[in-house]
N, C-alpha and C. Protein backbone atom coordinates (compact mmCIF):
# COMPACT_ATOMS: atom_id res chain seq x y z
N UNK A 1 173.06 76.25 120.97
CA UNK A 1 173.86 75.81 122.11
C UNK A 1 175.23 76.49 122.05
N UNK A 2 175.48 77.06 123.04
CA UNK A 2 176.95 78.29 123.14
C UNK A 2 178.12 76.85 123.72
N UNK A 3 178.97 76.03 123.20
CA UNK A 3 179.21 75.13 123.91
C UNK A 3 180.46 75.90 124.59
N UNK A 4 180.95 77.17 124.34
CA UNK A 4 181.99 77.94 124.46
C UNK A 4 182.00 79.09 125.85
N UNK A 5 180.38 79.18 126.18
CA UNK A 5 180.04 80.35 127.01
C UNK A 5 181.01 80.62 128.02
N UNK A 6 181.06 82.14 128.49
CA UNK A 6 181.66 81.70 130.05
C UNK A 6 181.01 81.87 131.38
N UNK A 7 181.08 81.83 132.52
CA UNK A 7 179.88 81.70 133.00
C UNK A 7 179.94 83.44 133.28
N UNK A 8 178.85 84.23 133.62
CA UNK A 8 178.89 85.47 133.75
C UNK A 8 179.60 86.18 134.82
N UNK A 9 180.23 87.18 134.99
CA UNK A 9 181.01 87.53 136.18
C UNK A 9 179.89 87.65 137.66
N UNK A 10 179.16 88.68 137.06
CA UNK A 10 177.58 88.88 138.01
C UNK A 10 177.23 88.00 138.33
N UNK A 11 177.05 86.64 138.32
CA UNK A 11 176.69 85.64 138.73
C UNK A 11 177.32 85.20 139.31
N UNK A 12 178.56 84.72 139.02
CA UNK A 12 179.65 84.42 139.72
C UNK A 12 179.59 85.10 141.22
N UNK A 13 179.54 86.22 141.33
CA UNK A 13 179.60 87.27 142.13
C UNK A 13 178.77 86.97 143.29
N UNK A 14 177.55 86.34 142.88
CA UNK A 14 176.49 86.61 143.74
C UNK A 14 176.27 85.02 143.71
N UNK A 15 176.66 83.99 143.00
CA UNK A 15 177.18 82.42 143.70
C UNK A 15 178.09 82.79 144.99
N UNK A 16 178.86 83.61 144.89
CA UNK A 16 179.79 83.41 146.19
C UNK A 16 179.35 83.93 147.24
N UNK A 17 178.53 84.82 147.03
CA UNK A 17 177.38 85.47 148.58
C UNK A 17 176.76 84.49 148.48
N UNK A 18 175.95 83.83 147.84
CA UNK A 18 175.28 83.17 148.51
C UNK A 18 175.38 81.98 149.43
N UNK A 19 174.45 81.89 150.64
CA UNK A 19 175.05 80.36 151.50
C UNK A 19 174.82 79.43 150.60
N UNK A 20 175.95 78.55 151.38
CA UNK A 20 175.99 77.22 151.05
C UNK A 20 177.43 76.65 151.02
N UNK A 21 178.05 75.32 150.43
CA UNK A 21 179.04 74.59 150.88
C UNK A 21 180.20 74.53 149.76
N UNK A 22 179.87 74.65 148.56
CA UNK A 22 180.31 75.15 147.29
C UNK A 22 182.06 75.41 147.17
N UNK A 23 183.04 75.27 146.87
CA UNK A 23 184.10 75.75 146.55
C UNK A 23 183.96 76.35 144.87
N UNK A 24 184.18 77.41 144.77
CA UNK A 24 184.20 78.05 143.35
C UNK A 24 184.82 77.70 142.54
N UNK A 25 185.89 76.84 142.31
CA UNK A 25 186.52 76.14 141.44
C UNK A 25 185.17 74.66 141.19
N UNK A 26 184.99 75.00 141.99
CA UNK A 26 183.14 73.20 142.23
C UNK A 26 182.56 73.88 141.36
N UNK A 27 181.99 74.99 141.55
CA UNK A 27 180.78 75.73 141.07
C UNK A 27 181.07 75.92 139.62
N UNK A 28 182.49 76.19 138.87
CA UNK A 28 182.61 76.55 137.59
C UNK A 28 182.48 75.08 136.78
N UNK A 29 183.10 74.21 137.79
CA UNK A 29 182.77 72.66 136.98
C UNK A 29 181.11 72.21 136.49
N UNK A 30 180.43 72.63 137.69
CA UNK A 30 179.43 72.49 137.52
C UNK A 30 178.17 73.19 136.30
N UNK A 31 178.74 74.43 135.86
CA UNK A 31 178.59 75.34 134.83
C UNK A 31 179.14 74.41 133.78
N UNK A 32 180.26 74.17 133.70
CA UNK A 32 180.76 73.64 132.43
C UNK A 32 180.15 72.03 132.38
N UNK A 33 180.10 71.42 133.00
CA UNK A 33 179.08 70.46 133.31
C UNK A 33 177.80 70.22 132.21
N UNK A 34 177.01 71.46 132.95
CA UNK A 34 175.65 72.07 133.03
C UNK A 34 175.65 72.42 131.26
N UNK A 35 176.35 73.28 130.65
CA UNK A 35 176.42 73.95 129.54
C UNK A 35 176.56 72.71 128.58
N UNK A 36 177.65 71.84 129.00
CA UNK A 36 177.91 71.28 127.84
C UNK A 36 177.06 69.95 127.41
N UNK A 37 176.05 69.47 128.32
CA UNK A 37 175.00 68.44 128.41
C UNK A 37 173.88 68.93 128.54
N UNK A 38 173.24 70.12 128.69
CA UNK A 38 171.73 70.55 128.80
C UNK A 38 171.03 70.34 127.36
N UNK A 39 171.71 69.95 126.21
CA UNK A 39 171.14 69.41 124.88
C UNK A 39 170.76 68.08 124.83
N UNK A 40 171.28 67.49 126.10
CA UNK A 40 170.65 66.47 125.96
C UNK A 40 169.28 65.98 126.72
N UNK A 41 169.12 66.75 127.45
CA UNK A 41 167.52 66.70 128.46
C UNK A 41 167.96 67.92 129.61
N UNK A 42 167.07 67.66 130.53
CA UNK A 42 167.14 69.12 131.39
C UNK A 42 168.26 68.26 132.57
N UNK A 43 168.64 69.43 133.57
CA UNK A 43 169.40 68.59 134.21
C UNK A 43 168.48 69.29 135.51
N UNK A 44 169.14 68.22 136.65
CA UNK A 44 168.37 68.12 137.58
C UNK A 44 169.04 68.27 138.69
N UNK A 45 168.99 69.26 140.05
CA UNK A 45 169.84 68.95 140.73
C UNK A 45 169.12 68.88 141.89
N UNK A 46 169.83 67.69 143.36
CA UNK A 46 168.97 67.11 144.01
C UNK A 46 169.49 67.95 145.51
N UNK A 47 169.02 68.85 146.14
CA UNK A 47 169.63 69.63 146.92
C UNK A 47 170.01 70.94 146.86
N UNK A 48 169.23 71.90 146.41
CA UNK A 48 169.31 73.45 146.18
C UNK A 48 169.84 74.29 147.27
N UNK A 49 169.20 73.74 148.27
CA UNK A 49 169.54 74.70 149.48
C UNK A 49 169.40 76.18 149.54
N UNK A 50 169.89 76.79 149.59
CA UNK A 50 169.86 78.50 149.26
C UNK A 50 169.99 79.09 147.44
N UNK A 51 170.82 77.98 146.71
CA UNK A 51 171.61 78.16 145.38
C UNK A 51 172.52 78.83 144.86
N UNK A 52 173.56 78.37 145.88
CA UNK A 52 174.53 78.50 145.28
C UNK A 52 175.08 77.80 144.15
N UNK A 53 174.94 76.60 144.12
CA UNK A 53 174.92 75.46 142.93
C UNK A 53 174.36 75.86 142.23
N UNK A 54 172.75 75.81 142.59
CA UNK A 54 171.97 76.64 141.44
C UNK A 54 172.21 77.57 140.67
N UNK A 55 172.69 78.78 141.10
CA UNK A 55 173.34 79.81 140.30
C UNK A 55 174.36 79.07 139.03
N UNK A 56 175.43 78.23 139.57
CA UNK A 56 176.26 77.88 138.59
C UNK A 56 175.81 77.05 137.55
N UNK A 57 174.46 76.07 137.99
CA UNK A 57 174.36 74.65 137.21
C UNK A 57 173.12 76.12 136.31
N UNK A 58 172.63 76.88 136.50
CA UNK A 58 171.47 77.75 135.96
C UNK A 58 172.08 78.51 135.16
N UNK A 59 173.42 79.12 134.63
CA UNK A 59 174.02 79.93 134.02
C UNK A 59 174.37 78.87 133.10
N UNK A 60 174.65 77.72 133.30
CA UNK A 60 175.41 76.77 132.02
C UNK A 60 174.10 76.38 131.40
N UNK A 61 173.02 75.71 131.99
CA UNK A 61 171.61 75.90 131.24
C UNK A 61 171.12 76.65 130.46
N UNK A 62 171.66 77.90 131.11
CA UNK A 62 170.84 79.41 130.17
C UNK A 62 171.87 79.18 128.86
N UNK A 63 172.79 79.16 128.75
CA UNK A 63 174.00 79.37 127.94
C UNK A 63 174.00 78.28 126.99
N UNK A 64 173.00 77.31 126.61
CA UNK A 64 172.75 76.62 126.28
C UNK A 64 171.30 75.83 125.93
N UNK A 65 170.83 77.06 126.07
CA UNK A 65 169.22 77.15 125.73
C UNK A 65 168.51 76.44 126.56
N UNK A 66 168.95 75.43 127.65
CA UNK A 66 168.17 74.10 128.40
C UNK A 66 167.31 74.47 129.36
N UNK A 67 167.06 73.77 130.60
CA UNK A 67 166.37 73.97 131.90
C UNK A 67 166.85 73.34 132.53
N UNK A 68 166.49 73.90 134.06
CA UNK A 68 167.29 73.31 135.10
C UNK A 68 166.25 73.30 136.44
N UNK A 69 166.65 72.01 136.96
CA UNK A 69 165.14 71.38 137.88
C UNK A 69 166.15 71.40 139.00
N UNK A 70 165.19 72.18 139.94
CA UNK A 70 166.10 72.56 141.32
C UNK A 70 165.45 72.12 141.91
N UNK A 71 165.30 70.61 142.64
CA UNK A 71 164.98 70.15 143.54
C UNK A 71 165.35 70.05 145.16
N UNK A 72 164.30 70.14 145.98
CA UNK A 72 164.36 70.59 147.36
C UNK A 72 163.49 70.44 148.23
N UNK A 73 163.00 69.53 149.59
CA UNK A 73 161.94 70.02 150.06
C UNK A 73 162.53 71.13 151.15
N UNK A 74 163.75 71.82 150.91
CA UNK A 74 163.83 73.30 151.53
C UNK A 74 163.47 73.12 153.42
N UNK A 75 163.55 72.10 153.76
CA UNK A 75 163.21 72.08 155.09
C UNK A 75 164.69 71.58 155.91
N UNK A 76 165.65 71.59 154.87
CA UNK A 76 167.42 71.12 155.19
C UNK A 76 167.37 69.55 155.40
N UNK A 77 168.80 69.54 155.36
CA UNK A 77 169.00 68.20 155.72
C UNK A 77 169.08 68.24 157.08
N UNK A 78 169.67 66.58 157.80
CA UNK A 78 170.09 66.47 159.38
C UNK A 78 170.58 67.26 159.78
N UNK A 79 171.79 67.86 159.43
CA UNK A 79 172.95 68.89 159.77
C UNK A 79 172.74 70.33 159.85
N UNK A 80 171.65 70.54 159.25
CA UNK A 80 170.97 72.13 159.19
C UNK A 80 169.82 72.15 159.87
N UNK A 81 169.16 71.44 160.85
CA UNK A 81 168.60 71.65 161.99
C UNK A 81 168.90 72.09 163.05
N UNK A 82 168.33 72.64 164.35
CA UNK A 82 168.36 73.45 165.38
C UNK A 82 169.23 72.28 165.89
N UNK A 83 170.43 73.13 166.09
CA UNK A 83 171.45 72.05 167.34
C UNK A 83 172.37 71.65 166.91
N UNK A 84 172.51 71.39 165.52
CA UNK A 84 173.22 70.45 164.55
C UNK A 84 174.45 71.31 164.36
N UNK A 85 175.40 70.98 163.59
CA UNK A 85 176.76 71.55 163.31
C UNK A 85 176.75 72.64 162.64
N UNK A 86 175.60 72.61 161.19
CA UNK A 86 175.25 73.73 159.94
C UNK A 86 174.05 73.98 160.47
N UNK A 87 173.47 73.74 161.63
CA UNK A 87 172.59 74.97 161.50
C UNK A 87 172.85 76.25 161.29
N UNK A 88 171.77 77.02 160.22
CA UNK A 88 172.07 78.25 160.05
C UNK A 88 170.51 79.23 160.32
N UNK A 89 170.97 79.97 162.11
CA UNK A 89 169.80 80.88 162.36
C UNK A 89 168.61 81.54 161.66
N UNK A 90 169.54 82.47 160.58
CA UNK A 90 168.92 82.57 159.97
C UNK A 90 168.17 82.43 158.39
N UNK A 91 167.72 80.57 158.82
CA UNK A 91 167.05 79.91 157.97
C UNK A 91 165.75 79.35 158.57
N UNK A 92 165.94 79.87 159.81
CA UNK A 92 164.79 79.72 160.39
C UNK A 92 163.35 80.08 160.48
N UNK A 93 162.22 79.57 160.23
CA UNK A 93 161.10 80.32 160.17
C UNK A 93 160.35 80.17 161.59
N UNK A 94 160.61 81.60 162.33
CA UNK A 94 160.22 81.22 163.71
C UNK A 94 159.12 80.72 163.86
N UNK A 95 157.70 81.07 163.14
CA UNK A 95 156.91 80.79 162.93
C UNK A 95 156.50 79.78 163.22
N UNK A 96 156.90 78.38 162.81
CA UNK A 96 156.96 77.17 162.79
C UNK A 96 158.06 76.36 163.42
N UNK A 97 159.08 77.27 163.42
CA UNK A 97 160.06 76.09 163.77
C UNK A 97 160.71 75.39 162.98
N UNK A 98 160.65 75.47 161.93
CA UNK A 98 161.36 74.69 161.04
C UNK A 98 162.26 75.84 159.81
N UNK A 99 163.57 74.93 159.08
CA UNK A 99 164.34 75.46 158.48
C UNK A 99 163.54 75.73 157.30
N UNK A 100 163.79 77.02 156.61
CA UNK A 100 163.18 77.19 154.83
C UNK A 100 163.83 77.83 154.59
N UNK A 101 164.62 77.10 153.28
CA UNK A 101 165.67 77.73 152.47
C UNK A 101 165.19 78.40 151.28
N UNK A 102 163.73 78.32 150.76
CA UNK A 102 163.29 78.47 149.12
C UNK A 102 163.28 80.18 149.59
N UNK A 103 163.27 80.79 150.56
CA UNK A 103 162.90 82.31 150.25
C UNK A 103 164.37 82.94 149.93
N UNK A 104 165.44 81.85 150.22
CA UNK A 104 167.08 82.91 149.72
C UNK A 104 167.75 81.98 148.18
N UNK A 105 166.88 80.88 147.96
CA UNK A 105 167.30 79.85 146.61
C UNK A 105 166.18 81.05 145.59
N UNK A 106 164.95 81.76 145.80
CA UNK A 106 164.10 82.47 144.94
C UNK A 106 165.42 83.71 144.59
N UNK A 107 165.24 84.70 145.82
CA UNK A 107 165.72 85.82 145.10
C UNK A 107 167.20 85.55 144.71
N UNK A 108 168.14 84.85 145.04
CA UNK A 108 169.63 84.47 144.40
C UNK A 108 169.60 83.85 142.76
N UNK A 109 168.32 83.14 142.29
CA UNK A 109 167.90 82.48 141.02
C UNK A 109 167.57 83.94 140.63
N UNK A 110 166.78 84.86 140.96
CA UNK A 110 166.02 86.31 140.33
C UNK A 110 167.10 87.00 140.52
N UNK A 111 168.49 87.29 141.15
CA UNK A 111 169.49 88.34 141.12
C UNK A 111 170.26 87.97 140.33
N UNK A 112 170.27 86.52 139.71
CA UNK A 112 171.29 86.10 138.66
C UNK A 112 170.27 86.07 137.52
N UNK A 113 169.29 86.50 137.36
CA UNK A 113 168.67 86.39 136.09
C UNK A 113 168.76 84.98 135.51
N UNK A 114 168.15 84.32 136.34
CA UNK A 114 167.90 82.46 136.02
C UNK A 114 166.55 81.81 136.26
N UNK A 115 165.52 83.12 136.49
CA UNK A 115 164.13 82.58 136.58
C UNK A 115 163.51 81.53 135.79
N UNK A 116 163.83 82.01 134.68
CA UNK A 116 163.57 81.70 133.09
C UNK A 116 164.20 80.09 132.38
N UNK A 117 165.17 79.97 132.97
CA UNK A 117 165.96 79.20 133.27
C UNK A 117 165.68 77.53 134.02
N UNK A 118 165.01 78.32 135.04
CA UNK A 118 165.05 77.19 135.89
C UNK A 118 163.56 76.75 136.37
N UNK A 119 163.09 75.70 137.12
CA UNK A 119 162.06 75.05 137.70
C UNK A 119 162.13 74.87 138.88
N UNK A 120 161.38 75.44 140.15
CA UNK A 120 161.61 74.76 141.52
C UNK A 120 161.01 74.02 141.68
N UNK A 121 161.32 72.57 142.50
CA UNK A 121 160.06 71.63 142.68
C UNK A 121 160.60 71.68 144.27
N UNK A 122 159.57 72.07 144.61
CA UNK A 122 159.52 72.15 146.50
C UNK A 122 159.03 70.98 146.74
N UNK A 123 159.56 69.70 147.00
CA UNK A 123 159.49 68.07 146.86
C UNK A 123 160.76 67.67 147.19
N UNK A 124 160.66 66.05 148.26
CA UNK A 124 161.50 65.45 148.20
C UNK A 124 162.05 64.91 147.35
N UNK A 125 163.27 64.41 147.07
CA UNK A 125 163.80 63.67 146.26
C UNK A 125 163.21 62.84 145.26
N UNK A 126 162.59 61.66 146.31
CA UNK A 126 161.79 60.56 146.01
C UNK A 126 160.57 61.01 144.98
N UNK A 127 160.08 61.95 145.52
CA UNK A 127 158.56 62.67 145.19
C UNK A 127 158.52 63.21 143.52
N UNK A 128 160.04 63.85 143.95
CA UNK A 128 160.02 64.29 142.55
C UNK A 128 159.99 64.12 141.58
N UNK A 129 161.14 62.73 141.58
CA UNK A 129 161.14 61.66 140.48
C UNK A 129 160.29 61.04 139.66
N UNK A 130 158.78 60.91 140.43
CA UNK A 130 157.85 60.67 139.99
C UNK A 130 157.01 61.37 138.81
N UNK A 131 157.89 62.79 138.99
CA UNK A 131 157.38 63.92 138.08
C UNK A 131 158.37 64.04 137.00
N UNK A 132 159.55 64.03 136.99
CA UNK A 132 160.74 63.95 136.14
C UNK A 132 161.19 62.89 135.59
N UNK A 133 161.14 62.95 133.83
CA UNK A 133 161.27 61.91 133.22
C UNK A 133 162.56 61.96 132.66
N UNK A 134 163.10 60.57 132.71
CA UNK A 134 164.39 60.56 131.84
C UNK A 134 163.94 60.92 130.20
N UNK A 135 165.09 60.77 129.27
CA UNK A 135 166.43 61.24 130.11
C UNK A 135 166.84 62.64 129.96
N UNK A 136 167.94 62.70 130.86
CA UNK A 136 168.55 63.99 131.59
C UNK A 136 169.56 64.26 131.15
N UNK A 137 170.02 65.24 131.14
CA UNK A 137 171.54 65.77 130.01
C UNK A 137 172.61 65.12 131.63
N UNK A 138 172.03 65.76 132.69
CA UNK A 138 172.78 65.54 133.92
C UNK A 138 171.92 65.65 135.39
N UNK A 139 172.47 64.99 136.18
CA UNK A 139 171.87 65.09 137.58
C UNK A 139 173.09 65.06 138.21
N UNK A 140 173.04 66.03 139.46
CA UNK A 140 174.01 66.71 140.25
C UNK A 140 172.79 65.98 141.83
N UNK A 141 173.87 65.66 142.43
CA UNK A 141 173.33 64.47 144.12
C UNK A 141 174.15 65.42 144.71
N UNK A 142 173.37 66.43 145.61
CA UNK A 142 173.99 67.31 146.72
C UNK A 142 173.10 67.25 147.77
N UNK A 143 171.57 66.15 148.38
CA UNK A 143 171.20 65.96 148.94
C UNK A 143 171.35 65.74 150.34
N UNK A 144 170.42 65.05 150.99
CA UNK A 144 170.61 64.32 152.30
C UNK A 144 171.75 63.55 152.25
N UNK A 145 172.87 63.56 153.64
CA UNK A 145 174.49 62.88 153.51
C UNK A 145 173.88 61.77 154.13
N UNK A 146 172.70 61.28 154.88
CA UNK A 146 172.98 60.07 155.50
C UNK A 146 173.16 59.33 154.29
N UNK A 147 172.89 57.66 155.26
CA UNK A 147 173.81 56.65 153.84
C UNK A 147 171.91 56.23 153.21
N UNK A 148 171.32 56.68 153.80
CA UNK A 148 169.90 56.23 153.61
C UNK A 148 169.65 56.78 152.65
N UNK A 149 169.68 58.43 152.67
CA UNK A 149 169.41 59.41 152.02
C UNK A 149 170.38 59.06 150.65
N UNK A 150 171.46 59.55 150.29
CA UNK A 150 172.33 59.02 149.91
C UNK A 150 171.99 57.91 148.73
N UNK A 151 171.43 56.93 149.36
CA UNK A 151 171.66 55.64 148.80
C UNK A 151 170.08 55.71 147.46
N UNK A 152 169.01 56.61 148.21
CA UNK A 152 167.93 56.68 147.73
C UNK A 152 168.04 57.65 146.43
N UNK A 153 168.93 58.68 146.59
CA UNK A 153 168.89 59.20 145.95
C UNK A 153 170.07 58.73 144.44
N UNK A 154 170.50 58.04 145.00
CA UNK A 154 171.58 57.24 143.79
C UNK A 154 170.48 56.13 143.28
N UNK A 155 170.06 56.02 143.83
CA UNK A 155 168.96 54.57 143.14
C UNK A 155 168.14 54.81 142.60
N UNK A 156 167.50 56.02 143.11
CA UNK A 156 166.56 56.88 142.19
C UNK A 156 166.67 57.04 140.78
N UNK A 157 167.92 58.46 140.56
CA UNK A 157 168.04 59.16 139.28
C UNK A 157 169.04 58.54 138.59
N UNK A 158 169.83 57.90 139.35
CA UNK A 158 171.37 57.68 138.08
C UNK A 158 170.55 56.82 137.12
N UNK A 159 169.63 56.10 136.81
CA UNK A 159 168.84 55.90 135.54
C UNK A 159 168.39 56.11 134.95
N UNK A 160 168.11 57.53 135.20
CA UNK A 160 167.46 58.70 134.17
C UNK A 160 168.00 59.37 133.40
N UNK A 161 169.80 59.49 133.96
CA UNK A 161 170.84 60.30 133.45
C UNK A 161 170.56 59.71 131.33
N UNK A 162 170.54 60.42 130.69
CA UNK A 162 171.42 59.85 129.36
C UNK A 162 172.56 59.48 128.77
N UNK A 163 171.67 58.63 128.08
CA UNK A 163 173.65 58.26 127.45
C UNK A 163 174.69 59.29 127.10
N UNK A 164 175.48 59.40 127.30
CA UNK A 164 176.40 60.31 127.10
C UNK A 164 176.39 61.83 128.28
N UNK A 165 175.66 61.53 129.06
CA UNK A 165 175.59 62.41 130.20
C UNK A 165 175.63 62.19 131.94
N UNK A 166 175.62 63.04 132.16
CA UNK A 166 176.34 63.59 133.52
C UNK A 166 175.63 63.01 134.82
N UNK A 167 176.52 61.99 135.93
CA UNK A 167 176.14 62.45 136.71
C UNK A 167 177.24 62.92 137.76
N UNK A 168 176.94 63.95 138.60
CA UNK A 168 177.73 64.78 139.52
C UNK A 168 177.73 64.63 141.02
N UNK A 169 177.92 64.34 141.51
CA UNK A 169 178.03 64.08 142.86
C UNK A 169 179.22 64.98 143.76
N UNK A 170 178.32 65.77 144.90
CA UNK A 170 179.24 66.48 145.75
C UNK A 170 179.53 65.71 147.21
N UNK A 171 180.70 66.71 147.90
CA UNK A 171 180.91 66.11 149.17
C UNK A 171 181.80 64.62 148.83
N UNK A 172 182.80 64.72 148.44
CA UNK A 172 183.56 63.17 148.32
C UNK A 172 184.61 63.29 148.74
N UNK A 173 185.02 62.74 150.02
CA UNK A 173 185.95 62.87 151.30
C UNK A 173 186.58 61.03 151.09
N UNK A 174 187.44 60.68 151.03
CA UNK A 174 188.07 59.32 151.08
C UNK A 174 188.65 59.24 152.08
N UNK A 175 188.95 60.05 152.76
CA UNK A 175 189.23 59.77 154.29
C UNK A 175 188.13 60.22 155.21
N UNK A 176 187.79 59.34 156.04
CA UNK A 176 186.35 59.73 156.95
C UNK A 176 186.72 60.53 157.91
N UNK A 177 188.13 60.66 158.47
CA UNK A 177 188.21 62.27 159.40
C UNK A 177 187.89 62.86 158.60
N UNK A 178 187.72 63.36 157.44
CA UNK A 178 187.34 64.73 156.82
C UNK A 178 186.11 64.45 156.32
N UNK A 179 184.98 64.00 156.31
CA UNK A 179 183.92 64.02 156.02
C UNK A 179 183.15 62.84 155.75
N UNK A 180 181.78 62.78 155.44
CA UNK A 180 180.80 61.93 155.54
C UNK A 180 181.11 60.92 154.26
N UNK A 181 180.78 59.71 154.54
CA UNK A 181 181.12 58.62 153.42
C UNK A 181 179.84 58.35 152.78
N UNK A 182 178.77 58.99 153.13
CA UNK A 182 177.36 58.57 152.20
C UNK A 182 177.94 58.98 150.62
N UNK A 183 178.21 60.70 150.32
CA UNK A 183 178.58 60.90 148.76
C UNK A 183 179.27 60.19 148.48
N UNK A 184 180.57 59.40 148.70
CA UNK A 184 181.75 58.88 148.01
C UNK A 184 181.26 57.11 147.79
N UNK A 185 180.53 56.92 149.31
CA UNK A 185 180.11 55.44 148.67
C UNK A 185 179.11 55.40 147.53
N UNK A 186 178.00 55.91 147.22
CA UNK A 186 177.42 56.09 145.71
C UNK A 186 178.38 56.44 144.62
N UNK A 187 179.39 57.62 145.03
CA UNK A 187 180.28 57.69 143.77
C UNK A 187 181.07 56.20 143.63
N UNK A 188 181.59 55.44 144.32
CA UNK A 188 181.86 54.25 144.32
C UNK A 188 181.51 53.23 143.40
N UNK A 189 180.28 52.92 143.53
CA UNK A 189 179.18 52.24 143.14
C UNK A 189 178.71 52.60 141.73
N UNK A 190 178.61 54.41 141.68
CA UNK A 190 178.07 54.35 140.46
C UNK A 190 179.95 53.93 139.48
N UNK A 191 180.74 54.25 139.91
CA UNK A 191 182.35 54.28 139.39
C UNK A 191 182.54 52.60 139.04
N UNK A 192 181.94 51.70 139.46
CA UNK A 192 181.87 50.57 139.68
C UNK A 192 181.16 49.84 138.75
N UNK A 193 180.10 50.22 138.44
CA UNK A 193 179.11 49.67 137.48
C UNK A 193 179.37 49.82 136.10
N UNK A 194 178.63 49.66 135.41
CA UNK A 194 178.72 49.25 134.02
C UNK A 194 177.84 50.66 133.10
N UNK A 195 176.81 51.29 133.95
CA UNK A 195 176.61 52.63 133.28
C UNK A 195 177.33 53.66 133.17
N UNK A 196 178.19 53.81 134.43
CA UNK A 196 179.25 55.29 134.36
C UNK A 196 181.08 55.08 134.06
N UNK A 197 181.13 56.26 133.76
CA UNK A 197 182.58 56.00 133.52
C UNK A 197 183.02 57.08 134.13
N UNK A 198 183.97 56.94 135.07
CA UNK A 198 184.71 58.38 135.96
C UNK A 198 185.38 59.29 135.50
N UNK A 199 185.09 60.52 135.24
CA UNK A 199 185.40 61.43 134.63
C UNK A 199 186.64 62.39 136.04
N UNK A 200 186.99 63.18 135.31
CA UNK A 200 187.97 64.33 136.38
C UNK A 200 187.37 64.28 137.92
N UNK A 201 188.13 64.72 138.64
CA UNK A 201 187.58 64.97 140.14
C UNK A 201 187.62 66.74 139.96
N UNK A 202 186.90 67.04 140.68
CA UNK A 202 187.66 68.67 140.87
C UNK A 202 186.96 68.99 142.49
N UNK A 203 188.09 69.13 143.17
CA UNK A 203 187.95 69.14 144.48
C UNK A 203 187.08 67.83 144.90
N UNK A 204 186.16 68.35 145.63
CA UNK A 204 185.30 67.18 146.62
C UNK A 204 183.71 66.91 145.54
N UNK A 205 183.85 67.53 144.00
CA UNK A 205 183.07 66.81 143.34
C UNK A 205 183.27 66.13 142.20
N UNK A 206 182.67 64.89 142.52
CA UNK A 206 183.10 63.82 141.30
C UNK A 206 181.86 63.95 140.18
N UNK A 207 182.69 62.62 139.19
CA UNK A 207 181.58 63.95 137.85
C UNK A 207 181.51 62.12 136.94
N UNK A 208 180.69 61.46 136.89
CA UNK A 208 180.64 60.60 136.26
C UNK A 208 180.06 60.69 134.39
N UNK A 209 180.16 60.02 133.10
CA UNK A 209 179.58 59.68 132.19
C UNK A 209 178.73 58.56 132.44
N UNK A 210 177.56 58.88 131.74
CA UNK A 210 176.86 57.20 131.44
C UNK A 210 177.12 57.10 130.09
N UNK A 211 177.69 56.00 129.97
CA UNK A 211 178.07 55.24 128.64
C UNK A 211 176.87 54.79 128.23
């Protein structure tokens, strides 16, 4: 385990091409995150999208001998549908009609040299869980923002997390002009309870311990 690594420049490089919602000061937390808890089980993250996350949470894995479970059913959330605010054209498979993100989350995991690294499970949230056993060095909630979505996915995994490990949560806006209150009310809740303990903020992602 490198608990020292840094994350690679090349990667770095090609986290920031790639889509997605990410601030790069987010993305290095998430590396250091990733690196310094992948000894304790694999970590899991719930919302891949293209991978940009991926790239970062997949370089602190590698750097630390672990694995990293990129969960997705790749068909977007509400907001990345035809019409919506983030729709993005071309994520479209005209074909069908529907959004698929796994063909730009594949080659961005293969241009950062994180194949090896990582696991895709093309599965919902819910679905997946069923396949992924605690415990987890860390789980990162960058999923569905409704409060449904949201809520399922906090109820899900934060019990899988391990003792002494991570969970991460993006998108945390405390004022609702600036964004959706599904992430921040789970960070709430889990901040609230008796398993996590609130660790640093860095930007709009919060970063809990389970005690």
């Amino acid at each position: 385990m490198t608990m020292n690594a840094q994350m690679p420049k090349e990667a770095c490089a090609i986290a920031e091409q790639a889509k997605g919602f990410l601030d790069p000061a987010e993305g290095l937390r998430l590396f250091s995150l990733a690196r310094d808890h992948a000894h304790l089980g694999p970590v899991v993250e719930i919302g891949s999208y293209c991978g940009k996350s991926s790239i970062y949470l997949g370089c602190g894995v590698k750097a630390a001998d672990g694995l990293l479970v990129c969960v997705d059913h790749h068909r977007g959330s509400e907001e990345h549908q035809p019409g919506e605010g983030y729709h993005d054209p071309d994520l479209l498979d005209g074909a069908i009609g529907k959004v698929d993100s796994l063909p730009h989350l594949r080659h961005n995991l293969h241009a950062a040299g994180l194949e090896d690294a990582t696991v895709i499970a093309v599965a919902g949230s819910l679905a997946a869980a069923k396949l992924v056993s605690a415990p987890l060095g860390m789980v990162f909630i960058d999923g569905g923002h409704s409060m449904e979505a949201a809520q399922a996915d906090y109820c899900t995994w934060a019990g899988k997390v391990a003792p002494g490990g991570i969970l991460a949560i993006h998108d945390l806006f405390p004022d609702p002009e600036t964004g959706g209150q599904a992430p921040i009310t789970i960070y709430r809740q889990a901040a609230a309870s008796e398993l996590f303990e609130p660790l640093e903020t860095t930007g709009t992602l919060g970063a809990l311990r389970r005690r």
